[in-house]
Protein backbone atom coordinates (compact mmCIF):
# COMPACT_ATOMS: atom_id res chain seq x y z
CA UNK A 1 -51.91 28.61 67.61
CA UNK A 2 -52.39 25.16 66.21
CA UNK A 3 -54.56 26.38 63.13
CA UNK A 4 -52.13 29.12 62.65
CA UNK A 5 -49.08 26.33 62.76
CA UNK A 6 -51.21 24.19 60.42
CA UNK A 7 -51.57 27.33 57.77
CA UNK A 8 -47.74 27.86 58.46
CA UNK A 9 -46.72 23.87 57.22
CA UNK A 10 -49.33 24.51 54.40
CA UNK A 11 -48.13 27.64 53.23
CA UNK A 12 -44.69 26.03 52.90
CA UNK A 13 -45.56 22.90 51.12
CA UNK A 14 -47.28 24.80 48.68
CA UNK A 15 -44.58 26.80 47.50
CA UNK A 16 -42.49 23.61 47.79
CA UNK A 17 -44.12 21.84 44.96
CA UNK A 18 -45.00 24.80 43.39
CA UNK A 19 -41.25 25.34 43.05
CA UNK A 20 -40.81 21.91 41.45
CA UNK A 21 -43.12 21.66 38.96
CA UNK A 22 -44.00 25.49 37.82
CA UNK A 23 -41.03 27.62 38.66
CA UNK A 24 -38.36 28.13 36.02
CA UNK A 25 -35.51 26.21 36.16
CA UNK A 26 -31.70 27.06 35.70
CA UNK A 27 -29.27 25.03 34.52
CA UNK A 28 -25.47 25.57 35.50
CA UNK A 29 -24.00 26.49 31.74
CA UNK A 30 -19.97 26.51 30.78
CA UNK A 31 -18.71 28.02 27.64
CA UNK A 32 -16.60 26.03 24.99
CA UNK A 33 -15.20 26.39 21.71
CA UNK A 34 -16.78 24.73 18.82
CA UNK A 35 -16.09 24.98 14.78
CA UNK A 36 -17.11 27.82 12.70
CA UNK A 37 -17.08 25.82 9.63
CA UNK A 38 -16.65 22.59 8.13
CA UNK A 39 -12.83 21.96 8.54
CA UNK A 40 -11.34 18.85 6.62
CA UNK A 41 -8.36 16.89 8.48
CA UNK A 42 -4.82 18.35 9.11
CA UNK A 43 -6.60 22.17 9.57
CA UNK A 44 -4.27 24.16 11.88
CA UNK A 45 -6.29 26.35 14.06
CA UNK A 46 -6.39 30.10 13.48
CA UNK A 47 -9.16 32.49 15.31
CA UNK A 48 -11.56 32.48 12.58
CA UNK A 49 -12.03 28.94 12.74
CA UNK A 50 -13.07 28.74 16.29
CA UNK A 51 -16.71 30.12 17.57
CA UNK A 52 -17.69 30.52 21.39
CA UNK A 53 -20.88 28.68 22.23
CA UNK A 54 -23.29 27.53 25.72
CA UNK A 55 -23.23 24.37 26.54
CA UNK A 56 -25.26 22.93 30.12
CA UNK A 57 -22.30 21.66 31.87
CA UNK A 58 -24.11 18.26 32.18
CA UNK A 59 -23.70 18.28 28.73
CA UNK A 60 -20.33 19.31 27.31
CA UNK A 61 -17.78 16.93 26.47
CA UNK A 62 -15.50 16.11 29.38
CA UNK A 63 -12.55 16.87 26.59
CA UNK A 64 -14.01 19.92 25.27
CA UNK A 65 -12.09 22.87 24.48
CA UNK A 66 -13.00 25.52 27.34
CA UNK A 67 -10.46 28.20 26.57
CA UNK A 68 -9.72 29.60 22.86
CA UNK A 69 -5.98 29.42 23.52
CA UNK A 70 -5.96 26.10 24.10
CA UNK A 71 -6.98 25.37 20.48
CA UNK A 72 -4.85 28.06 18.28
CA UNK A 73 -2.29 26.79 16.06
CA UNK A 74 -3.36 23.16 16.83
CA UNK A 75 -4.04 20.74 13.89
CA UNK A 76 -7.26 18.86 13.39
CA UNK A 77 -6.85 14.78 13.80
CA UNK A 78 -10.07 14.30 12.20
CA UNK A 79 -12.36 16.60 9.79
CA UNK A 80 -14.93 18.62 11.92
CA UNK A 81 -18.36 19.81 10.93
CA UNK A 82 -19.49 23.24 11.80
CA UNK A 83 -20.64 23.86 15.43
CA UNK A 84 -19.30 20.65 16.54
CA UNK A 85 -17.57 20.80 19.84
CA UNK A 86 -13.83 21.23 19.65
CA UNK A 87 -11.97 18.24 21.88
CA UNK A 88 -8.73 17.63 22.93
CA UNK A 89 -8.85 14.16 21.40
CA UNK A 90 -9.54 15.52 17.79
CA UNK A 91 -6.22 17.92 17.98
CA UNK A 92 -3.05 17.28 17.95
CA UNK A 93 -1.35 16.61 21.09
CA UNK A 94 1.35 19.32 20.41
CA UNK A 95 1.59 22.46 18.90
CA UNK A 96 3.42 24.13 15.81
CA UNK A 97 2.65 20.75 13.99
CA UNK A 98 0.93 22.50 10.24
CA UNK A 99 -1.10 20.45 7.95
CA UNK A 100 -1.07 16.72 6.82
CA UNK A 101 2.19 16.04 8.38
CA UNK A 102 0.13 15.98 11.83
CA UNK A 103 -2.12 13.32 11.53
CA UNK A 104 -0.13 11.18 10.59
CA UNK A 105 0.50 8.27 13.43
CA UNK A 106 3.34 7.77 15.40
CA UNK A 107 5.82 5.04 14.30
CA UNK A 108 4.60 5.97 10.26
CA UNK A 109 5.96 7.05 7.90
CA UNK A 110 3.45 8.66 4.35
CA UNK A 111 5.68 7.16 1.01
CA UNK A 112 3.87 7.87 -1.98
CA UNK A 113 3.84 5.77 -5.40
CA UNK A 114 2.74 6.87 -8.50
CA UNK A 115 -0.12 4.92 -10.21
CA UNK A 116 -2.88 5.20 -13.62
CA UNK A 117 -5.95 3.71 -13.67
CA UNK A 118 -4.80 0.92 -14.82
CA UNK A 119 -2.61 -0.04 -11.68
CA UNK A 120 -4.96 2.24 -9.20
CA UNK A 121 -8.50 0.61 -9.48
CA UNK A 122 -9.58 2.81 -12.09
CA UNK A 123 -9.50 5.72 -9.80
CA UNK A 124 -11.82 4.53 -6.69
CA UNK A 125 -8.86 4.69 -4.45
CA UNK A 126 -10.09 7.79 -2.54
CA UNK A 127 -7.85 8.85 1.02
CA UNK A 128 -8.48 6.39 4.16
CA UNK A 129 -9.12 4.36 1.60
CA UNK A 130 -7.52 0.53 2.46
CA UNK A 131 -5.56 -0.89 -0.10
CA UNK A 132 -2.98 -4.02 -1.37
CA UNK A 133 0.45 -3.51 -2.98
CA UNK A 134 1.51 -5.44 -5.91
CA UNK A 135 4.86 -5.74 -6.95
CA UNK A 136 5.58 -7.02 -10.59
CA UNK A 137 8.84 -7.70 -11.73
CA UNK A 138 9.38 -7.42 -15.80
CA UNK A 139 10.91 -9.67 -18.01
CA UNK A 140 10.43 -12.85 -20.16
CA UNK A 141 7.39 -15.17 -19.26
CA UNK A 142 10.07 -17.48 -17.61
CA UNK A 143 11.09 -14.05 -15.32
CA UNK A 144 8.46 -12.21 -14.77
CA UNK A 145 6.79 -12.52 -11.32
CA UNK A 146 3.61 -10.95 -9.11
CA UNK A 147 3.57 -11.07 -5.16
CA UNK A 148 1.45 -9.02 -2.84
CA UNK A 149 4.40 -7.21 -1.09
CA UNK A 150 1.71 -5.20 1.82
CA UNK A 151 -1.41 -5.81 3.11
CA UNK A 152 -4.28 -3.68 4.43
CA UNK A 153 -2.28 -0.05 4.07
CA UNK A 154 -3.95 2.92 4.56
CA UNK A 155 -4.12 5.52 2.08
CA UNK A 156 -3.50 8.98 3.31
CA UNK A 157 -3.97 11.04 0.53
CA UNK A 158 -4.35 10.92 -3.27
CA UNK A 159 -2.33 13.99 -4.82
CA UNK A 160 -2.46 16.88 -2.42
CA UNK A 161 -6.13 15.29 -1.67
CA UNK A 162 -6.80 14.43 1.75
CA UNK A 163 -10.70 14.24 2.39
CA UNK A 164 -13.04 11.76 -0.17
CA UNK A 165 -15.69 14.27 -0.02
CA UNK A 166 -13.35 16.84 -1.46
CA UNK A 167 -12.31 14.97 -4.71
CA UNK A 168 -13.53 16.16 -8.22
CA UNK A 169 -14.64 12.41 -9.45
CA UNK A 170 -16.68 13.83 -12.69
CA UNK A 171 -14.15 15.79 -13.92
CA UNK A 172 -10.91 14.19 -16.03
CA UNK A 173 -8.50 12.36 -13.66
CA UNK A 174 -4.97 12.90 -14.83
CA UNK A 175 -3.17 10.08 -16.99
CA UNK A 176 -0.95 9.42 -13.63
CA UNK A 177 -0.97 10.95 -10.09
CA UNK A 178 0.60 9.56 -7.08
CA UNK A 179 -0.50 8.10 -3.91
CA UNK A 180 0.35 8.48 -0.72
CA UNK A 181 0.27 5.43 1.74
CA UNK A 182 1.08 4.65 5.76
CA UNK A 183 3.24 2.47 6.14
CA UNK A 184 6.02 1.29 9.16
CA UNK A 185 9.91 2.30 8.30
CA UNK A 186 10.37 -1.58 7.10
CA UNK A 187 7.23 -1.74 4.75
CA UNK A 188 8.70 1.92 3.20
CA UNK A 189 11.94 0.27 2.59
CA UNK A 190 10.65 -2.73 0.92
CA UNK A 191 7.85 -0.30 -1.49
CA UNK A 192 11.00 1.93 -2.61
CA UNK A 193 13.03 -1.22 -3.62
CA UNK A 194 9.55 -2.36 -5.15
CA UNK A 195 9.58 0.99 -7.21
CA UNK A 196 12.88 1.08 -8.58
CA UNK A 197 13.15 -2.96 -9.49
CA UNK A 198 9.55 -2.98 -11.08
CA UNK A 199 5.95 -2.03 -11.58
CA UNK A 200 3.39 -1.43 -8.41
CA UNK A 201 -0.08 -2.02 -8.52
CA UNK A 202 -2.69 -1.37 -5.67
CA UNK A 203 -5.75 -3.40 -4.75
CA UNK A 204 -8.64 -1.64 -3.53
CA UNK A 205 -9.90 -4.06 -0.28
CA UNK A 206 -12.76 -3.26 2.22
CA UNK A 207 -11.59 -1.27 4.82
CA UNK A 208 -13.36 -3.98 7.62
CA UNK A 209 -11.35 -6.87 6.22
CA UNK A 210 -8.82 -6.73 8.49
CA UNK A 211 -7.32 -10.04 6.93
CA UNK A 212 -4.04 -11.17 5.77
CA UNK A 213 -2.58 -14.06 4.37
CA UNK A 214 0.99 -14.53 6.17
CA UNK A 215 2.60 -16.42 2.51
CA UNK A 216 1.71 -14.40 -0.26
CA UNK A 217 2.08 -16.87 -3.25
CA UNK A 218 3.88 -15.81 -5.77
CA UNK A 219 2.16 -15.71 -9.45
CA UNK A 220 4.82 -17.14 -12.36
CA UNK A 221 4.14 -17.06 -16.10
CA UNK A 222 2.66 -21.15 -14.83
CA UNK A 223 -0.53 -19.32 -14.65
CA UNK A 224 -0.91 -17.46 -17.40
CA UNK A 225 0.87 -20.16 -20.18
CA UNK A 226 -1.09 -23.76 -19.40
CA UNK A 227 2.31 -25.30 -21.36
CA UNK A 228 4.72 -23.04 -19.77
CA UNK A 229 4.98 -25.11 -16.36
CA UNK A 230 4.71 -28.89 -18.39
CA UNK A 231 7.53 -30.51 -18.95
CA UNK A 232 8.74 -30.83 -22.49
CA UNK A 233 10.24 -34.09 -23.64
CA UNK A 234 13.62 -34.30 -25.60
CA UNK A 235 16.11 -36.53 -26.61
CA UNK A 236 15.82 -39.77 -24.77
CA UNK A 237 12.55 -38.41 -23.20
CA UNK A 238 14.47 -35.82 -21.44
CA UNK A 239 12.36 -32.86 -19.66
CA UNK A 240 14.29 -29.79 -21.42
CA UNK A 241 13.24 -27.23 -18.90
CA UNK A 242 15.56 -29.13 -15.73
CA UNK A 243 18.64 -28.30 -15.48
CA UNK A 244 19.34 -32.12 -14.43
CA UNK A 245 17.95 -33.44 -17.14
CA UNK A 246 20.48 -31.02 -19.03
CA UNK A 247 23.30 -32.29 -17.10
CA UNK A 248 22.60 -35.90 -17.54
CA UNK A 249 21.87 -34.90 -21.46
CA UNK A 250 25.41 -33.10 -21.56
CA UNK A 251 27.09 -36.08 -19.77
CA UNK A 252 25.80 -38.83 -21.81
CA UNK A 253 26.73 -37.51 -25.01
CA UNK A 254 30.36 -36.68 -23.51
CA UNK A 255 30.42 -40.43 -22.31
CA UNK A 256 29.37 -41.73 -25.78
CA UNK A 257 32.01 -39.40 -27.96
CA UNK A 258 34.74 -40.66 -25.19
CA UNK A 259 33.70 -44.45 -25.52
CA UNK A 260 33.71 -44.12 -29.42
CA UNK A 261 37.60 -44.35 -30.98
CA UNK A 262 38.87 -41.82 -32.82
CA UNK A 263 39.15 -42.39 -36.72
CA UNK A 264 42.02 -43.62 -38.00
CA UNK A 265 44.04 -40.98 -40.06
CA UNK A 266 44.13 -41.13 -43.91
CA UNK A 267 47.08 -42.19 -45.41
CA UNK A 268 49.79 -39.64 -46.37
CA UNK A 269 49.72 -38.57 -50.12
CA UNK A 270 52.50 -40.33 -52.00
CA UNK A 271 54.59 -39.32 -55.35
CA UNK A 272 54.71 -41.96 -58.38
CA UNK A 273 57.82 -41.34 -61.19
CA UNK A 274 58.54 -42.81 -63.84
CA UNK A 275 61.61 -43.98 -64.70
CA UNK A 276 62.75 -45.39 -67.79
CA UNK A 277 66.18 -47.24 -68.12
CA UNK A 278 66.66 -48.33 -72.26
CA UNK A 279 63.52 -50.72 -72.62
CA UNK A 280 62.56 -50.85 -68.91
CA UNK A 281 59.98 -48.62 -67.65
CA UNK A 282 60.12 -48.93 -63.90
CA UNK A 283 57.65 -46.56 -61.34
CA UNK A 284 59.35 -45.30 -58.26
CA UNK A 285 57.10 -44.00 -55.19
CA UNK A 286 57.88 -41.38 -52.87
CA UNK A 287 55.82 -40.37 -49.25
CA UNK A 288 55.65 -36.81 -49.01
């Protein structure tokens, strides 16, 4: 009995480790939907988009997609490669929403400007792209003005462009196109004033630099015209450009023509006859 017991507890631990280290081991496995294909931002969701695939439930997203109607007629937040897992946090949170219009942010609002190379950064300004608006007003060098109007804007699309890695950058760029930027209700106000009273420019910025400078200085003709800010002397060492110094110009020559007394009149024109009487010749003179 005891050497049978013994062969009993041996028998057992055998299989035990055994079990452990040789058997096959299964893994509990959940099925979720991942993409067929590449799909860029703003995709909505049809059937042949979508592909079932295994997943160990250890490892599947805690978002994942699990059923395939949880994903139709959903648009993509963020561009997808193919057989990436499909989450909850890369769709939108409603659905019905169709293309571009979806990702953008609540509380934004897309306003698009139109730009040339000159005023675009020669055409690096790709989508997500961070960016500077200029605003120059026109006019004479004593009128015209530049001020950075926004700061660190996103750009959400360049034509009907809204992925970097699907822009044609070897082939011709058109003279102008127009791009499309995020910006609050306020900043979209202030770039439409911008675009009717003047030129806009944008400034291509790293998309880290979160910085901004709270007083955008303003740049005047000053900067461009070394003489143009200098005071110029005139009469009486006057500076011509203040309007003070205009005033007290103005003023002192009105003082000096009201001190001086006017001219005295010239004398009326008069009328000389002759008159003779016998041997007398006598001249008479008459005022007009």
């Amino acid at each position: 009995m005891i050497f049978g017991g013994a062969a009993v507890c041996a028998t057992l631990l055998t299989w035990f480790l055994w079990s452990r280290t040789a058997a096959p081991k299964t893994e509990a496995m959940t099925t979720v939907w991942a993409a067929a294909r590449d799909l860029p931002a703003g995709t909505k969701l049809l059937k042949g988009h979508l592909k079932e695939v295994r997943l160990s439930t250890k490892d599947a997203p805690t978002a994942a997609i699990r059923e395939q109607a949880a994903a139709l007629d959903r648009a993509l937040l963020y561009p997808v490669s193919a057989n990436e897992t499909l989450t909850s946090v890369k769709l939108t949170s409603s659905t019905g929403i169709d293309g571009v219009p979806s990702i953008i942010a609540a509380g934004k609002r897309a306003v698009s400007v139109q730009i040339a190379d000159s005023s675009g950064a020669a055409g690096l300004i790709q989508p997500r792209a961070h960016v500077d608006v200029l605003f120059t007003r026109t006019g004479s060098m004593t009128e015209a003005i530049t001020t950075t109007i926004l700061q660190d804007i996103a750009v959400l699309s360049v034509g009907r462009v809204t992925e970097a890695q699907n822009m044609d950058t070897k082939g011709p760029r058109p003279a102008a196109q127009a791009v499309t930027l995020l910006v609050t209700p306020e900043e979209a106000g202030k770039l439409e004033l911008a675009k009717n009273q003047g030129k806009i420019s944008l400034a291509l910025r790293n998309p880290l630099d979160q910085s901004r400078v709270d007083e955008p200085v303003a740049v005047t003709g000053d900067a461009l015209d070394p003489y143009l800010g200098k005071p110029r002397k005139g009469p009486r060492g006057l500076n011509l450009r203040d309007s003070k110094a205009w005033a007290q110009l103005t003023e002192a020559d009105t003082a000096v023509a009201k001190k001086t007394p006017p001219p005295a009149p010239p004398p009326p024109p008069k009328t000389v006859v002759d008159v003779y009487r016998g041997e007398k010749h006598v001249q008479e003179v008459f005022n007009k």
